[in-house]
C-alpha atoms as a PDB file:
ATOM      1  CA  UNK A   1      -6.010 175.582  71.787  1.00  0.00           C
ATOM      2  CA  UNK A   2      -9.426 174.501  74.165  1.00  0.00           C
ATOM      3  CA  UNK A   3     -11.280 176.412  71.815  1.00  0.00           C
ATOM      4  CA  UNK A   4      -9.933 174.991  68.304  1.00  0.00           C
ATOM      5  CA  UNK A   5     -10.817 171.699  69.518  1.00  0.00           C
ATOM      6  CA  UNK A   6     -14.411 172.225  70.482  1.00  0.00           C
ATOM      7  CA  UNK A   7     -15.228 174.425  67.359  1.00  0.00           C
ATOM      8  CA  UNK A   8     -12.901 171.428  65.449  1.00  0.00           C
ATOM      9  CA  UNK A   9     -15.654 168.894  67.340  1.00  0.00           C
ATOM     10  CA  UNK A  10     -13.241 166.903  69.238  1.00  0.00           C
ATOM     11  CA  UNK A  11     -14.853 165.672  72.240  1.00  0.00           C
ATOM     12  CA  UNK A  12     -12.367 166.202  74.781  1.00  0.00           C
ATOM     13  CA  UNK A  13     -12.025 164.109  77.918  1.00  0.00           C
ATOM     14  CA  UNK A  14     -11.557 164.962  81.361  1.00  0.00           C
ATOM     15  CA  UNK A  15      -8.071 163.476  82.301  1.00  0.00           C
ATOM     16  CA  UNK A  16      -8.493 161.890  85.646  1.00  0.00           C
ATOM     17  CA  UNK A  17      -5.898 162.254  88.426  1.00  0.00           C
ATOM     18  CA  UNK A  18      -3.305 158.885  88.378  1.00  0.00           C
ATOM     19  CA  UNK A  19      -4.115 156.258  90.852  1.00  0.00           C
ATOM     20  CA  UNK A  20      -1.851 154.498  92.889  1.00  0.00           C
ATOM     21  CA  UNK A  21      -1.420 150.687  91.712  1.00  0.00           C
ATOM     22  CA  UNK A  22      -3.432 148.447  93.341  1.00  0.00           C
ATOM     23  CA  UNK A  23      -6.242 151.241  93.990  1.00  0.00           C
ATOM     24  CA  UNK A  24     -10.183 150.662  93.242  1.00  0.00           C
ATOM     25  CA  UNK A  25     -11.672 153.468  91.194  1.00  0.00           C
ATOM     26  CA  UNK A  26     -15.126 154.401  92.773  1.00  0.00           C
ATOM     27  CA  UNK A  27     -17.653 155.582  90.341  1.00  0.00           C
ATOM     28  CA  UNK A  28     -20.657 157.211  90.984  1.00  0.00           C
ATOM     29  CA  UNK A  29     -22.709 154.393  90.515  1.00  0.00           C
ATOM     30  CA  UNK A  30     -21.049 152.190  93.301  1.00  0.00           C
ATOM     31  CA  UNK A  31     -21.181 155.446  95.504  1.00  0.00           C
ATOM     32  CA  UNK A  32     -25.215 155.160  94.898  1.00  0.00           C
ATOM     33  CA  UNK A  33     -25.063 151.506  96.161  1.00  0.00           C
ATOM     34  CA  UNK A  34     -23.322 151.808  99.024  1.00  0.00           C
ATOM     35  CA  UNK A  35     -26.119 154.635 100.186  1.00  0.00           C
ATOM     36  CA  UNK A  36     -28.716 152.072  99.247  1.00  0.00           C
ATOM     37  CA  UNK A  37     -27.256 149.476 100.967  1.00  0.00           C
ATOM     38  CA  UNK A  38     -27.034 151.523 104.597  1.00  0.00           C
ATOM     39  CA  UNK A  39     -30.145 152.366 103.874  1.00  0.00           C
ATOM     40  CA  UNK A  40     -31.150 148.543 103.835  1.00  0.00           C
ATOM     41  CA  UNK A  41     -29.275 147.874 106.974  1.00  0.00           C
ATOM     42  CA  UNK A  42     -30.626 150.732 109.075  1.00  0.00           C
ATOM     43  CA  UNK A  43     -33.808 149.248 108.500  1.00  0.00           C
ATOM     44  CA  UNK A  44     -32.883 146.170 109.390  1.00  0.00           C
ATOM     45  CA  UNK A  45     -31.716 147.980 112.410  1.00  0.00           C
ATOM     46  CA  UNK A  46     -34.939 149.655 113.085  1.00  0.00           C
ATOM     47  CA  UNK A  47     -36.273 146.042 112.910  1.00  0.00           C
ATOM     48  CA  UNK A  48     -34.488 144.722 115.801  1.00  0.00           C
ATOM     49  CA  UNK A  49     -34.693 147.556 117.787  1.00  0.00           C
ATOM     50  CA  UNK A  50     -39.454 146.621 117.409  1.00  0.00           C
ATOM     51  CA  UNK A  51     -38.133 143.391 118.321  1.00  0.00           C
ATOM     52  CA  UNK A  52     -36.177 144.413 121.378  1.00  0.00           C
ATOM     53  CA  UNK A  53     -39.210 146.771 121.785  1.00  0.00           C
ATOM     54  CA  UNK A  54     -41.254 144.183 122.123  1.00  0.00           C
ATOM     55  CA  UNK A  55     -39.639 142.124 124.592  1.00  0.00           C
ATOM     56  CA  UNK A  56     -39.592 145.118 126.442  1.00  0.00           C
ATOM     57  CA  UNK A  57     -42.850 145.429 126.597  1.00  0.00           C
ATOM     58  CA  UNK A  58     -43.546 141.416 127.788  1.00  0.00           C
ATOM     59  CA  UNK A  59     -40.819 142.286 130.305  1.00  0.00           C
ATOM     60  CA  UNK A  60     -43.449 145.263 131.032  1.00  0.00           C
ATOM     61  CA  UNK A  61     -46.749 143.029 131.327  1.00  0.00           C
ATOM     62  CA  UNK A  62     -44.873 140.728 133.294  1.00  0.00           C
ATOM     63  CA  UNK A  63     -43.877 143.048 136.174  1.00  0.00           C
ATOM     64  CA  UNK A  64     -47.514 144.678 136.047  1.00  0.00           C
ATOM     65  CA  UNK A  65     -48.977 141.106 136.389  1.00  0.00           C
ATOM     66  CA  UNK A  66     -46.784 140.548 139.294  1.00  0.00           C
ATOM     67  CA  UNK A  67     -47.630 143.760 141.376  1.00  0.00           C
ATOM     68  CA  UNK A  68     -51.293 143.196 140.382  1.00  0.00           C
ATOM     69  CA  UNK A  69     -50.766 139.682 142.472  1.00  0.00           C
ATOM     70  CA  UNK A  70     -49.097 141.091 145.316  1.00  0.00           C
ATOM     71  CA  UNK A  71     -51.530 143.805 145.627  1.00  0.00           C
ATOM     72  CA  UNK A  72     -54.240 141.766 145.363  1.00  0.00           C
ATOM     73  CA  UNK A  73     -52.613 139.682 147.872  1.00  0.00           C
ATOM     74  CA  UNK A  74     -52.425 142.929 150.687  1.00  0.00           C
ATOM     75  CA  UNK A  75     -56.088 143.544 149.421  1.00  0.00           C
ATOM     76  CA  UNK A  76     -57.008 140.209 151.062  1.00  0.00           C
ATOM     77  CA  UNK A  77     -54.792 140.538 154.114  1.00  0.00           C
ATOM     78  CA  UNK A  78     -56.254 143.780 154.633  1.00  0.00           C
ATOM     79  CA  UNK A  79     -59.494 142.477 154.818  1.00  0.00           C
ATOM     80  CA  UNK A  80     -58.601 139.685 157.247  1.00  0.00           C
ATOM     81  CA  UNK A  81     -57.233 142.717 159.096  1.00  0.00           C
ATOM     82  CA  UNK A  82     -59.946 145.230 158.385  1.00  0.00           C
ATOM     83  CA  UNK A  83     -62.271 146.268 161.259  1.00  0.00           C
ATOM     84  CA  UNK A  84     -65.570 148.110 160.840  1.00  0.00           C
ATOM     85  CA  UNK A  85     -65.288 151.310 163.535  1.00  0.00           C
ATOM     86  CA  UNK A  86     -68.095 152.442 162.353  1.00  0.00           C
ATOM     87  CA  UNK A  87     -69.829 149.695 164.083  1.00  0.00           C
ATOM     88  CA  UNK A  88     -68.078 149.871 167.448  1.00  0.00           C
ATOM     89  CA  UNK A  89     -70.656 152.874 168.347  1.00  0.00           C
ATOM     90  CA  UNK A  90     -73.263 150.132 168.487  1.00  0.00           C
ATOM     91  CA  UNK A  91     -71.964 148.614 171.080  1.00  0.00           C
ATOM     92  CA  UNK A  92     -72.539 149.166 174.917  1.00  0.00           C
ATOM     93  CA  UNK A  93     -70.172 149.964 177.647  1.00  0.00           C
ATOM     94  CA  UNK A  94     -71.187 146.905 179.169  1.00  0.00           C
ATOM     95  CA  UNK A  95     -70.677 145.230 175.891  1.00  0.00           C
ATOM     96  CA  UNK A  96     -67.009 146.672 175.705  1.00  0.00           C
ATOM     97  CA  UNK A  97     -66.340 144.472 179.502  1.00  0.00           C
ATOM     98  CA  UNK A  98     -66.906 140.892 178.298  1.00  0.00           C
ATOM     99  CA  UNK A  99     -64.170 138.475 177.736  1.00  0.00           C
ATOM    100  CA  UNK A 100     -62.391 138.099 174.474  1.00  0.00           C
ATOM    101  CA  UNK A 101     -64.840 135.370 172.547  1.00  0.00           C
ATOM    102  CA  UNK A 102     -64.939 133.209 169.654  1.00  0.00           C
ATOM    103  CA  UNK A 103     -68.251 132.794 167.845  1.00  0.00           C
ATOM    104  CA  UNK A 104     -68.274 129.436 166.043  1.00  0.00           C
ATOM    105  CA  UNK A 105     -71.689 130.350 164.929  1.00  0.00           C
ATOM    106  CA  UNK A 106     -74.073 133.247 164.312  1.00  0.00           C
ATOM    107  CA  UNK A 107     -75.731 132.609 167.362  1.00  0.00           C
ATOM    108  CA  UNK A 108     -73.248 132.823 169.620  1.00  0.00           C
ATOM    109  CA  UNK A 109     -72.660 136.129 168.524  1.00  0.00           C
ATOM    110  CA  UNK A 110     -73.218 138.829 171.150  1.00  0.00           C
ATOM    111  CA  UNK A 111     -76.404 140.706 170.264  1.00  0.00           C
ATOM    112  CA  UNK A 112     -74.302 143.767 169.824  1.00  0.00           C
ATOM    113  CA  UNK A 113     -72.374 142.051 167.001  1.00  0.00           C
ATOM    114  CA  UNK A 114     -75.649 140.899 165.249  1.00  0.00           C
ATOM    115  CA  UNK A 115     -78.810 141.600 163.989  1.00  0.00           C
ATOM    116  CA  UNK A 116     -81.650 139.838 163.309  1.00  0.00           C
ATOM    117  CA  UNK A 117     -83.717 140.219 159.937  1.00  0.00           C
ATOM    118  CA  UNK A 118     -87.190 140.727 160.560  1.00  0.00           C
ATOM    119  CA  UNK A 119     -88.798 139.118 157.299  1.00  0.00           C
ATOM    120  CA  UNK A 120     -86.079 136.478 157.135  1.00  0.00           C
ATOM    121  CA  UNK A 121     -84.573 133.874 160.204  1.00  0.00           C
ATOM    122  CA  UNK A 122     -81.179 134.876 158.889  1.00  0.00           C
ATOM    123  CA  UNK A 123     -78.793 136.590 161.104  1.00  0.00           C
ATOM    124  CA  UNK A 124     -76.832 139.634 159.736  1.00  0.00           C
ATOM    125  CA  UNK A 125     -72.890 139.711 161.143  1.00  0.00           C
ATOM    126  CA  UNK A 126     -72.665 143.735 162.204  1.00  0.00           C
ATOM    127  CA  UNK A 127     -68.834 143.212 162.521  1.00  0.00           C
ATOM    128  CA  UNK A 128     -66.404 140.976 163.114  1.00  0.00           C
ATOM    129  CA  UNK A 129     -64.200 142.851 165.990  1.00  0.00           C
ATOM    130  CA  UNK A 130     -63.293 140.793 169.055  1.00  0.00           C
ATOM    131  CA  UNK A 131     -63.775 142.941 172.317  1.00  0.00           C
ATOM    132  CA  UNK A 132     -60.727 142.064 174.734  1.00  0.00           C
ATOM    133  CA  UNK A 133     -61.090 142.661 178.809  1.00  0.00           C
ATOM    134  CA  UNK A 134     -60.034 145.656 179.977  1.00  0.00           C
ATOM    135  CA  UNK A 135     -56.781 145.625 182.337  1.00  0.00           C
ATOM    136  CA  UNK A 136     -58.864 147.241 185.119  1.00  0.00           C
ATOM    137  CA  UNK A 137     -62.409 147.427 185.988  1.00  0.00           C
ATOM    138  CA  UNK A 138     -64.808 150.316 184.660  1.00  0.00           C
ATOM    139  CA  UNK A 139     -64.616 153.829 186.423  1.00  0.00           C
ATOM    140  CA  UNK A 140     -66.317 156.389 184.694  1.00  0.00           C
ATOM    141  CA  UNK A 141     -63.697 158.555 186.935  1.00  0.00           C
ATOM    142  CA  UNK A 142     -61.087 157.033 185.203  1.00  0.00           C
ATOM    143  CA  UNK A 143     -61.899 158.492 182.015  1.00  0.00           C
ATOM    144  CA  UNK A 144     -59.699 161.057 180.478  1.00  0.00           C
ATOM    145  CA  UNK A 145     -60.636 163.328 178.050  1.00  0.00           C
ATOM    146  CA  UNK A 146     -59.300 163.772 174.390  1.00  0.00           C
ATOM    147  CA  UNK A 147     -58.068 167.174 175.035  1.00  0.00           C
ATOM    148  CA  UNK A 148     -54.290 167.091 175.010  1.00  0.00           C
ATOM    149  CA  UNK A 149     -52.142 168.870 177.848  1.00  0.00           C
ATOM    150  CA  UNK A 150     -49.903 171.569 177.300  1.00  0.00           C
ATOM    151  CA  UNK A 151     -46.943 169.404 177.323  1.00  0.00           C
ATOM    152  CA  UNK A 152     -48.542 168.120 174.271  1.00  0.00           C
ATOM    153  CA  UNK A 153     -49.013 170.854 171.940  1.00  0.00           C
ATOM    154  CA  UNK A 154     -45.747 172.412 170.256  1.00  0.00           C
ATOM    155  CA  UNK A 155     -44.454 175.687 171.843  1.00  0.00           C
ATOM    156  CA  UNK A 156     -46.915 178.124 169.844  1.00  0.00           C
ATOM    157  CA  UNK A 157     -49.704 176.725 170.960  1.00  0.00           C
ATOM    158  CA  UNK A 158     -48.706 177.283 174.574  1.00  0.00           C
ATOM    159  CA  UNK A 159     -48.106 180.405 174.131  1.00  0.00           C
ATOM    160  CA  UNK A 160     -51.436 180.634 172.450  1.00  0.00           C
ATOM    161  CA  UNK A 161     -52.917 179.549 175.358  1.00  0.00           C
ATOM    162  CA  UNK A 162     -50.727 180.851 178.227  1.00  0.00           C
ATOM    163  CA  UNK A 163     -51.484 184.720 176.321  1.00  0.00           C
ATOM    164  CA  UNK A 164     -55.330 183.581 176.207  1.00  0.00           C
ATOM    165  CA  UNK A 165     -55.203 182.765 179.858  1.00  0.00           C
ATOM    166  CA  UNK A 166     -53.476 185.958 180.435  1.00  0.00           C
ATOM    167  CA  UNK A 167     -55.502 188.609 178.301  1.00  0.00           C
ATOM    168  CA  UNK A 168     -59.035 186.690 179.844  1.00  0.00           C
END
């Protein structure tokens, strides 16, 4: 019968399944909106989510501007702090026995401490460490030597030793 009808010319329709009352037919076209519309709103998502990006990234400059004060802030105390060593081999054993002082001006500097520019009357400031008195008075017996004892070292090394002591 299909094939009277098409060779008659009679254009035949596709019969479409019933549909409850009070359904909405979806055609293709609205099926094509709807994926142009989420596409719309996901980037309008994608927006906001740069946006929250962004605040991120102030959040970000924020904290890094706030560790960049505190460390600049130990910097400083560490200088207050800082003490040249390298300095301390200019000074004298006798040097090391004054009293604790505190030099208002360059020229009450000990001469350890300071040093005199040839060319110029300025005074160069070697260091700025404050000698304290020693708790006793010099001994050159008293001194003890960097080498640590036995009861130092960690059980290897005393064996070390002890089997060095031995063998020699």
């Amino acid at each position: 019968m299909l094939l009277q009808k098409v060779k008659a010319g009679v254009i035949i329709k596709n019969k479409r399944q019933k549909i409850a009352t009070g359904a909405e037919v979806i055609t293709h076209s609205d099926v094509v909106q709807a994926k142009r519309e989420a596409e719309e709103e996901k980037k309008k998502q994608n927006t906001v989510k740069q946006a929250k990006g962004q605040i991120k990234r102030e959040n970000q400059m924020k904290k890094i501007k706030k560790e960049q004060k505190i460390n600049e802030k130990i910097i400083e105390v560490q200088r207050r702090q800082f003490y040249d060593l390298t300095k301390l081999s200019a000074i004298s054993r006798n040097d090391s026995q004054m009293l604790p002082f505190i030099a208002k001006q360059t020229c009450d500097l000990p001469s350890c401490l300071r040093k005199e520019i040839p060319d110029n009357h300025k005074i160069q400031i070697l260091s700025d460490i404050i000698v304290k008195k020693p708790s006793e008075p010099y001994n050159a017996e008293n001194i003890v030597s960097a080498v640590p004892t036995p009861s130092e070292l960690n059980k290897k090394k005393v064996n070390r030793m002890r089997n060095k002591n031995g063998t020699a």
